[in-house]
PDB file of N, CA and C in Angstrom:
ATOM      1  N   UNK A   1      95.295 108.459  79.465  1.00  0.00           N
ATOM      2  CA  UNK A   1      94.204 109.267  78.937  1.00  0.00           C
ATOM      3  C   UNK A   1      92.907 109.032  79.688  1.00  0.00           C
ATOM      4  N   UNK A   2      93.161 108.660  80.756  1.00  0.00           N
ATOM      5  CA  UNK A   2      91.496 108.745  81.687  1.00  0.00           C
ATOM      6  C   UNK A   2      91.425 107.276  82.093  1.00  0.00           C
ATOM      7  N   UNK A   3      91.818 106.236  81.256  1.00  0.00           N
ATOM      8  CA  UNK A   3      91.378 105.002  81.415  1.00  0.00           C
ATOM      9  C   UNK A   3      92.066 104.540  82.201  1.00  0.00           C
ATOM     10  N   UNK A   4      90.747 103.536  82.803  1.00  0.00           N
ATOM     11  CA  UNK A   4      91.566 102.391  83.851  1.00  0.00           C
ATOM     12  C   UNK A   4      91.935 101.704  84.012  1.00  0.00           C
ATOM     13  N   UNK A   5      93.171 101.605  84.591  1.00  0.00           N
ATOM     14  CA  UNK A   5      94.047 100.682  84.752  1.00  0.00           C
ATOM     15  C   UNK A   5      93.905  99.480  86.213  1.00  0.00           C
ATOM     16  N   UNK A   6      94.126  98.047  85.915  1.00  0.00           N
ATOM     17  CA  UNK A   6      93.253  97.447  86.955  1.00  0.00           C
ATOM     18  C   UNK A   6      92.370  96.862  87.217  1.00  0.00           C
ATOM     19  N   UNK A   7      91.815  96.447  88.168  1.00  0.00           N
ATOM     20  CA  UNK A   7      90.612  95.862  88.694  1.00  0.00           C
ATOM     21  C   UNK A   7      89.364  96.467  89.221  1.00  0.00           C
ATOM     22  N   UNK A   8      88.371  95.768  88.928  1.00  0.00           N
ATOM     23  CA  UNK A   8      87.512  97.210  89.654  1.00  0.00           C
ATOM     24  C   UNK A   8      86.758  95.668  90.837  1.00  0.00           C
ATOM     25  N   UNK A   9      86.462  96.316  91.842  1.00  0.00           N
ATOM     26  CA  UNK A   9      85.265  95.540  92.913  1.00  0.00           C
ATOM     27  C   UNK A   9      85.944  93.841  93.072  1.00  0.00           C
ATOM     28  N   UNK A  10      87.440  93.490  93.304  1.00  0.00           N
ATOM     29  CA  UNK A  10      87.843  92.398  93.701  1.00  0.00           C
ATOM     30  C   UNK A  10      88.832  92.745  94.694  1.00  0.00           C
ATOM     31  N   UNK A  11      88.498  93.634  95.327  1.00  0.00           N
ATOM     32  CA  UNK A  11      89.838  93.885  96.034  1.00  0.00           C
ATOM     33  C   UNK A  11      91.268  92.845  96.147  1.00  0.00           C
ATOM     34  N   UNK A  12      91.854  93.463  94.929  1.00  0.00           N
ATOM     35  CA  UNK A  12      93.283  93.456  94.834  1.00  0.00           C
ATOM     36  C   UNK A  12      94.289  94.634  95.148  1.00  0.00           C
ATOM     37  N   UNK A  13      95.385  94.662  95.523  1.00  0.00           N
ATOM     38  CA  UNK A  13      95.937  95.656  95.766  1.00  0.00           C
ATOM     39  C   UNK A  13      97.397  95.469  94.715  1.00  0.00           C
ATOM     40  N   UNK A  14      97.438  96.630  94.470  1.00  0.00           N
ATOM     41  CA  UNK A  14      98.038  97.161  94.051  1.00  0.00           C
ATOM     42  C   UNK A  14     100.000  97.259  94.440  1.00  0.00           C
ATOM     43  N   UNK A  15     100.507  96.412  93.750  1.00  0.00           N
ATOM     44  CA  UNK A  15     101.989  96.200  94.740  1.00  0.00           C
ATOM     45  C   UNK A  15     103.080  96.921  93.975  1.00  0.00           C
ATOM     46  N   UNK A  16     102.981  97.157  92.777  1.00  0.00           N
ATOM     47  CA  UNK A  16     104.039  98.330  92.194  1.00  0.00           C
ATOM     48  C   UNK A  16     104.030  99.088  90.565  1.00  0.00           C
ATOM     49  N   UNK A  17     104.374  99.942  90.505  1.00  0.00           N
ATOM     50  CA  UNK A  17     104.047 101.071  89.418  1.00  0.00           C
ATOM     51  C   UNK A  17     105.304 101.551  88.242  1.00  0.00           C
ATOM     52  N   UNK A  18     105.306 101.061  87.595  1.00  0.00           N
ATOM     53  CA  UNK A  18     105.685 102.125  86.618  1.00  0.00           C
ATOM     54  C   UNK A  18     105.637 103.140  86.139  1.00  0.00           C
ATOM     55  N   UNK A  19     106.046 104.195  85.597  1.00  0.00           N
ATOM     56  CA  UNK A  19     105.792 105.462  85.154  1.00  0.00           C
ATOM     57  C   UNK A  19     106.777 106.171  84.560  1.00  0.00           C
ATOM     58  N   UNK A  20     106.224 106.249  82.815  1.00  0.00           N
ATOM     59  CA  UNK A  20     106.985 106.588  81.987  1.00  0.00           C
ATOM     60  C   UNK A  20     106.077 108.096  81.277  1.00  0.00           C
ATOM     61  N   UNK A  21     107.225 109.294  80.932  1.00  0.00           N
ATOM     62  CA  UNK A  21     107.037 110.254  80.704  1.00  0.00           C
ATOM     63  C   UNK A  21     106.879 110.466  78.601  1.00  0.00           C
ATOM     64  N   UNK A  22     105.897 110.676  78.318  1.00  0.00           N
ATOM     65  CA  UNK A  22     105.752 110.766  76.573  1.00  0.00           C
ATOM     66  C   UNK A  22     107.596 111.554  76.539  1.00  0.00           C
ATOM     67  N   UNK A  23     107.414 111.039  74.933  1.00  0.00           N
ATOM     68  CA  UNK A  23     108.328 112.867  74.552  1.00  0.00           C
ATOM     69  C   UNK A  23     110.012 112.293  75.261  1.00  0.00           C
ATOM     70  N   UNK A  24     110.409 111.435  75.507  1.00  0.00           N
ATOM     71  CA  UNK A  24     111.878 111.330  75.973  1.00  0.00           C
ATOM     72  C   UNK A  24     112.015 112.240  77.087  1.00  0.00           C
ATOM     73  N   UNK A  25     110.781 112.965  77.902  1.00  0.00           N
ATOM     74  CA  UNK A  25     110.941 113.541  79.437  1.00  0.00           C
ATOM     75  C   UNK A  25     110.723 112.657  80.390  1.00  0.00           C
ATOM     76  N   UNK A  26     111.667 113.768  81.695  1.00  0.00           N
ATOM     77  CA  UNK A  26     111.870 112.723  82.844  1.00  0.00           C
ATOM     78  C   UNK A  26     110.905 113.254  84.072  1.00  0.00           C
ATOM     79  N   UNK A  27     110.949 111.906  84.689  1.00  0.00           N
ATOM     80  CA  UNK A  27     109.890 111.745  85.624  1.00  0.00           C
ATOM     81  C   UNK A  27     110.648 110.695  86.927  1.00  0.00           C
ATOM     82  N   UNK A  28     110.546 111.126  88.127  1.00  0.00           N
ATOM     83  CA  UNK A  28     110.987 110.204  89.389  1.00  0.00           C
ATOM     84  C   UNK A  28     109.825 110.093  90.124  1.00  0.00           C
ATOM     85  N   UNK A  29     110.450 108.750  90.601  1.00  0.00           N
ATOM     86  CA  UNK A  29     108.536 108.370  91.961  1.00  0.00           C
ATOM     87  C   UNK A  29     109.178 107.687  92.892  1.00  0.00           C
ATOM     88  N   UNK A  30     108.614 107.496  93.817  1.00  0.00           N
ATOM     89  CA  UNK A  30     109.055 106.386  95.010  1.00  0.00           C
ATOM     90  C   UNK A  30     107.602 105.669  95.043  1.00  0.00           C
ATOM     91  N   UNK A  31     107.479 104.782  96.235  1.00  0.00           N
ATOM     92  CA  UNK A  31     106.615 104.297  96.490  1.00  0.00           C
ATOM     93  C   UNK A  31     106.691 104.397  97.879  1.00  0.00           C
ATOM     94  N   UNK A  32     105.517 104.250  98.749  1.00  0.00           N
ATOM     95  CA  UNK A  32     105.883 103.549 100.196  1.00  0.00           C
ATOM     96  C   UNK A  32     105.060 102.737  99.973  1.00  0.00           C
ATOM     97  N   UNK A  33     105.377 101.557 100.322  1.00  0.00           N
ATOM     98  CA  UNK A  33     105.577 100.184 100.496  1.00  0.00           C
ATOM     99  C   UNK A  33     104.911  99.308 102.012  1.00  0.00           C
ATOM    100  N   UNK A  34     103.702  98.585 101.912  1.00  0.00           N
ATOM    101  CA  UNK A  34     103.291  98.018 102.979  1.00  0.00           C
ATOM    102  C   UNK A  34     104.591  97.358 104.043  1.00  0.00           C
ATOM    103  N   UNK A  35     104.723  97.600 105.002  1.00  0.00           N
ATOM    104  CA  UNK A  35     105.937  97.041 106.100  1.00  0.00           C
ATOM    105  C   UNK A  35     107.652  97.296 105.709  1.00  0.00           C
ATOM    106  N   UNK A  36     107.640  97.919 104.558  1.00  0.00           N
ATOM    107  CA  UNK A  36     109.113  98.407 103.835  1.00  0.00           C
ATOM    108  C   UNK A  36     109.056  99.804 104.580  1.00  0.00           C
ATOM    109  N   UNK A  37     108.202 100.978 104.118  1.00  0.00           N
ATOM    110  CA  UNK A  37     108.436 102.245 104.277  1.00  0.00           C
ATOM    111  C   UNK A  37     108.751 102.767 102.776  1.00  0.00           C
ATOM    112  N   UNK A  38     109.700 103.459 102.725  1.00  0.00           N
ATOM    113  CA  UNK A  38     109.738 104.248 101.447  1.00  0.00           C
ATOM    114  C   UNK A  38     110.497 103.976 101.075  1.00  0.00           C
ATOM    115  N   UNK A  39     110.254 103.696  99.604  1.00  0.00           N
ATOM    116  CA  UNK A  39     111.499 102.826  98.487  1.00  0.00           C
ATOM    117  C   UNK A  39     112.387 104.221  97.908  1.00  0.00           C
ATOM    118  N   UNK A  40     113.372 103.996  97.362  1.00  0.00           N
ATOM    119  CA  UNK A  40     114.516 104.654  97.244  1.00  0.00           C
ATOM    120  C   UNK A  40     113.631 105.251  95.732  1.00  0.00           C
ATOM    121  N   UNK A  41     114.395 106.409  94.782  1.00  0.00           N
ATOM    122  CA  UNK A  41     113.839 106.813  94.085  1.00  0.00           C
ATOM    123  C   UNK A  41     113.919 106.406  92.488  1.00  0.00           C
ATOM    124  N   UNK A  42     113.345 105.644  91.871  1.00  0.00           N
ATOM    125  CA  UNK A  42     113.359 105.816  90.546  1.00  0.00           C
ATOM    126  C   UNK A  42     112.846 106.351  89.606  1.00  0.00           C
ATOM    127  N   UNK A  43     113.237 106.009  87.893  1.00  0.00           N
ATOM    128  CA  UNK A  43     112.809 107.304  87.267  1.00  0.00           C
ATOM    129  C   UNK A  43     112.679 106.280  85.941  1.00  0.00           C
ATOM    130  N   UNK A  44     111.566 107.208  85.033  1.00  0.00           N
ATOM    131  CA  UNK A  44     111.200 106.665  83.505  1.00  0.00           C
ATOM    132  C   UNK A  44     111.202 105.608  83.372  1.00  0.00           C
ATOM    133  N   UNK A  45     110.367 104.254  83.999  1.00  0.00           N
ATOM    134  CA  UNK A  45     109.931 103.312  83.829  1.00  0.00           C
ATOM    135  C   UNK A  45     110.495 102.339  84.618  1.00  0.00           C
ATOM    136  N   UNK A  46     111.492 102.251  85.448  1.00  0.00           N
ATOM    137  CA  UNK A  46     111.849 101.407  86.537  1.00  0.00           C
ATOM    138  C   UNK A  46     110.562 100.975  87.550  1.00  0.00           C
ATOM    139  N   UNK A  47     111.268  99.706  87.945  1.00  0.00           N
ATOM    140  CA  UNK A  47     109.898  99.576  88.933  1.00  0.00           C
ATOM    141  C   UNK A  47     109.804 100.229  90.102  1.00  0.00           C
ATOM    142  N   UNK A  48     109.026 100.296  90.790  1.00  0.00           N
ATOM    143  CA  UNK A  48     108.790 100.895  92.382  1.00  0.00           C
ATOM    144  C   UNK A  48     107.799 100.456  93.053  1.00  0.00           C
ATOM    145  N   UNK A  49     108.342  99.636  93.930  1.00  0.00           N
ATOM    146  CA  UNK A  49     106.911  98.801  94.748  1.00  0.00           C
ATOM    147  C   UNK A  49     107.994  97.383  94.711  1.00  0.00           C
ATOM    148  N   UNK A  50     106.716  96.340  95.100  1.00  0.00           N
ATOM    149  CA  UNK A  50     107.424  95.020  94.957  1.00  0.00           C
ATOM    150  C   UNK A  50     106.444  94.241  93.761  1.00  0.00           C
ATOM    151  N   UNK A  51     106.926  92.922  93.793  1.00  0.00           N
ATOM    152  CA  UNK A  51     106.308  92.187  92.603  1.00  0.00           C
ATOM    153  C   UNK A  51     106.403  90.653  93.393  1.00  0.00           C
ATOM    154  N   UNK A  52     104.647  90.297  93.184  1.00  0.00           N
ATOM    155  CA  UNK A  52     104.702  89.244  94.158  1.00  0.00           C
ATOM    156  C   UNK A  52     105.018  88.651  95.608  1.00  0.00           C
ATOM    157  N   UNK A  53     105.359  90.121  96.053  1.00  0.00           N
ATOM    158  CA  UNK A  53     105.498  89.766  97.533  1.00  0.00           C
ATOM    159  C   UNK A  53     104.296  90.135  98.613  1.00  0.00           C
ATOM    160  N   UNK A  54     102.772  90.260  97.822  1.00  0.00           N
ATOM    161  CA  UNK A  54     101.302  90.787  98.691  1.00  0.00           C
ATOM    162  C   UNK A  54     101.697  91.847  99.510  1.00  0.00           C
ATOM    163  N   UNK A  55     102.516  92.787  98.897  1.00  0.00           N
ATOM    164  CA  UNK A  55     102.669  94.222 100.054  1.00  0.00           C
ATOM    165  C   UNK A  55     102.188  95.114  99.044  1.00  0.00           C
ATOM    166  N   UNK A  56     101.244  96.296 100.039  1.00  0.00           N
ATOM    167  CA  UNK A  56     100.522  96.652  98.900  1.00  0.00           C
ATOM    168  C   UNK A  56     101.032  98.657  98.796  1.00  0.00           C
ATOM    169  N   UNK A  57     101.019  98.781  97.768  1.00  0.00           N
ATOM    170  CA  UNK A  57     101.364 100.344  98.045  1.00  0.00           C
ATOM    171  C   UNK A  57     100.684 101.018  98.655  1.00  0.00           C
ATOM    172  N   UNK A  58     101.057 101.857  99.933  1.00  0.00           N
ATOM    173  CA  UNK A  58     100.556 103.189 100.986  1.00  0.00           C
ATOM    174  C   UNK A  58     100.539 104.412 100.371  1.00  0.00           C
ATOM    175  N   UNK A  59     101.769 104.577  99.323  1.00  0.00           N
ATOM    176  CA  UNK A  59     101.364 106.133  98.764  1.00  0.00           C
ATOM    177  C   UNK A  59     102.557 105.874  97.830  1.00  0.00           C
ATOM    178  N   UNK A  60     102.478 107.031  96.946  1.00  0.00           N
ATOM    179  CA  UNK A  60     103.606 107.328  95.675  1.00  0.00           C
ATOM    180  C   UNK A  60     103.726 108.577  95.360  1.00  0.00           C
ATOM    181  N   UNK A  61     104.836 109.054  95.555  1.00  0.00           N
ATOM    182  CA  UNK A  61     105.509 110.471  95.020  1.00  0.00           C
ATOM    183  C   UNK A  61     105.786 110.781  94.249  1.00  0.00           C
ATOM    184  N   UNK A  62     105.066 111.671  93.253  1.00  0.00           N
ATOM    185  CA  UNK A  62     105.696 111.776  91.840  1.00  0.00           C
ATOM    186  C   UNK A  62     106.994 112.792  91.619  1.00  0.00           C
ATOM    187  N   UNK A  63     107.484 113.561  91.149  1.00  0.00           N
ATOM    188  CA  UNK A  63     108.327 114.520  89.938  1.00  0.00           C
ATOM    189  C   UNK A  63     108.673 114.348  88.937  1.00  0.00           C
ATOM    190  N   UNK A  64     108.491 115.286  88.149  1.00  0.00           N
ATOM    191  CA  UNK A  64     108.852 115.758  86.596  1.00  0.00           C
ATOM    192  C   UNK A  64     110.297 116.385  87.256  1.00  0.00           C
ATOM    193  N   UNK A  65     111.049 116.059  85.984  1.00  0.00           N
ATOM    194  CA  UNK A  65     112.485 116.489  86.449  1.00  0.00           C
ATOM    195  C   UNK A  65     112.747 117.180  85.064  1.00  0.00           C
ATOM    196  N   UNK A  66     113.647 117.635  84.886  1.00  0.00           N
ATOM    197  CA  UNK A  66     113.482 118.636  83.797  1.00  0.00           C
ATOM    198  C   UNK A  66     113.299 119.997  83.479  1.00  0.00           C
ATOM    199  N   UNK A  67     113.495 119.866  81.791  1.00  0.00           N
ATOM    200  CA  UNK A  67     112.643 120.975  81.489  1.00  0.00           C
ATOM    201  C   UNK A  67     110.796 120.574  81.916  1.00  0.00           C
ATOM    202  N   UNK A  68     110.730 119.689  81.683  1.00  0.00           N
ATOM    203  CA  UNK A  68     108.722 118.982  82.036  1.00  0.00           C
ATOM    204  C   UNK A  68     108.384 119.588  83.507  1.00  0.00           C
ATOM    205  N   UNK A  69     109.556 120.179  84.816  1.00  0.00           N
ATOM    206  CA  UNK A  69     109.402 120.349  85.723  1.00  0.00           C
ATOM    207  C   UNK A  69     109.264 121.923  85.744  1.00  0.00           C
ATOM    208  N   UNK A  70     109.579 122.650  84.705  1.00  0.00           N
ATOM    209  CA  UNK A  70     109.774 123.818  84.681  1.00  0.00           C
ATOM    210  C   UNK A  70     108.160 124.355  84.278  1.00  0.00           C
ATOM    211  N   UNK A  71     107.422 123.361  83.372  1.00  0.00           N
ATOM    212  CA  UNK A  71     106.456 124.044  82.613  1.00  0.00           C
ATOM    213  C   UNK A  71     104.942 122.775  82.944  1.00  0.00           C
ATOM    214  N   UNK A  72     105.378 121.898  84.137  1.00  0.00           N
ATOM    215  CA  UNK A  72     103.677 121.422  83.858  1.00  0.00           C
ATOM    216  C   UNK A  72     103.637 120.733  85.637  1.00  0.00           C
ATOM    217  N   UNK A  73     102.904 120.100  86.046  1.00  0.00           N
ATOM    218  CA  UNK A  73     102.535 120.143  87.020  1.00  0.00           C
ATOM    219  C   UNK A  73     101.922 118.708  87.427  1.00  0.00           C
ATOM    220  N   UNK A  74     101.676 117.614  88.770  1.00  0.00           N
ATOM    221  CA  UNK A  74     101.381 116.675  88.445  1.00  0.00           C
ATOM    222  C   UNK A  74      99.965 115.972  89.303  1.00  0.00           C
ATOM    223  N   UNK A  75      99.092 115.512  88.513  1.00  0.00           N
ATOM    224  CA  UNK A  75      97.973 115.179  89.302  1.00  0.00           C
ATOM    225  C   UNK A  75      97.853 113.633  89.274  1.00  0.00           C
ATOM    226  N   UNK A  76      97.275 113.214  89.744  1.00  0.00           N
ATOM    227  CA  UNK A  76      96.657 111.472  90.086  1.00  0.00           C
ATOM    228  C   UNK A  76      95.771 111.191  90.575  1.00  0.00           C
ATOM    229  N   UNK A  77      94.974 110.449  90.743  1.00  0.00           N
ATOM    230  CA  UNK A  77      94.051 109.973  91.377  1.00  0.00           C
ATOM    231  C   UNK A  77      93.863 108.494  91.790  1.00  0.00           C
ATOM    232  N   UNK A  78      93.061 107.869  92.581  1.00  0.00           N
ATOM    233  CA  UNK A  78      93.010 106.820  93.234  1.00  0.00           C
ATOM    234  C   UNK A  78      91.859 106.311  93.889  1.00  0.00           C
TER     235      UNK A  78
END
């Protein structure tokens, strides 16, 4: 709902994401991954990224899969 998630002004980075869809809808993401490249695809709350290994996420791909893909659309910011 708007709020932030995180750190603000300590530069930390950011090494992996979750992302879960309200409502029992589905949702897939990847990550790319500092010196990995692009992680394989998961969906509704799996992880994506690493944990504890200081590699920091380059970018993340979202989709709504579904009916949620038929009727809404997806934004983010950073």
């Amino acid at each position: 709902d708007g709020a932030m998630s995180g750190t603000e002004g300590q530069a930390k980075r950011l090494e992996g994401i979750e992302i879960k869809a309200g409502n029992g809808q589905g949702v897939r993401y990847r990550t790319h991954v500092q010196t990995y490249g692009w992680q394989d695809w998961v969906s509704d709350g799996a992880m994506s990224g690493t944990e504890g290994q200081a590699k920091r996420l380059e970018a993340i791909q979202i989709e709504l899969t579904g009916e949620m893909a038929q009727k809404y659309d997806v934004y983010y910011r950073v």
